[in-house]
Protein backbone atom coordinates (compact mmCIF):
# COMPACT_ATOMS: atom_id res chain seq x y z
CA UNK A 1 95.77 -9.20 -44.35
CA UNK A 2 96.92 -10.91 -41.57
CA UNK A 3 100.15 -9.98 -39.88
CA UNK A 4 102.87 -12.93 -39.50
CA UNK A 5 103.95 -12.66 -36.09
CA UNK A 6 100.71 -12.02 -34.14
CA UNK A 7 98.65 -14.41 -36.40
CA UNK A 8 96.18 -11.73 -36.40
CA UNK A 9 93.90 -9.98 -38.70
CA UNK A 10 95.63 -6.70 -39.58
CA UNK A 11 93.57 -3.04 -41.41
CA UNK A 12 95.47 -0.55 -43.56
CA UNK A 13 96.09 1.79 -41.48
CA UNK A 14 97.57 -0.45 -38.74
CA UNK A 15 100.45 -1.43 -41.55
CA UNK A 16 103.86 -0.29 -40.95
CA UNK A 17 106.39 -0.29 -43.80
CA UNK A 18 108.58 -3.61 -42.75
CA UNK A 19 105.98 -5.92 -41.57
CA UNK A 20 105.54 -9.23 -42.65
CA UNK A 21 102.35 -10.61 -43.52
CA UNK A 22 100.33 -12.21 -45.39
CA UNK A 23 97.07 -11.62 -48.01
CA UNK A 24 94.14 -13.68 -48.62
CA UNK A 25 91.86 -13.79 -51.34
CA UNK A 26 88.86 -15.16 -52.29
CA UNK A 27 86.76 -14.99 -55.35
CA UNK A 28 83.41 -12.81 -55.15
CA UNK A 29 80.23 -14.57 -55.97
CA UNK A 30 78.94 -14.64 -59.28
CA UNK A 31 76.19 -12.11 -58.96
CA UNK A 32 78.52 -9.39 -57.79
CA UNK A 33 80.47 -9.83 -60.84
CA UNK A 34 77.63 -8.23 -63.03
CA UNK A 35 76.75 -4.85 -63.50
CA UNK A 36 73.69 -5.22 -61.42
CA UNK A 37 75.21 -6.86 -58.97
CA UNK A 38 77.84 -3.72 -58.80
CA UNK A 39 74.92 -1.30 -58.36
């Protein structure tokens, strides 16, 4: 999450209702997409 105004990386519990900002997301690779790979 990365917070509009600041251009800079923002955690959970720095969020305040209001904010604007925006997510990124990226695949996870193959292996931890198996059962093994979630152990």
């Amino acid at each position: 999450m990365i917070c509009d105004d600041k251009k800079e990386p923002l955690t959970n519990p720095n969020y305040e209702i209001g904010m604007r900002v925006s997510i990124i997301g990226l695949p996870a690779p193959k292996e931890w997409r198996t059962n093994e790979g979630l152990k």
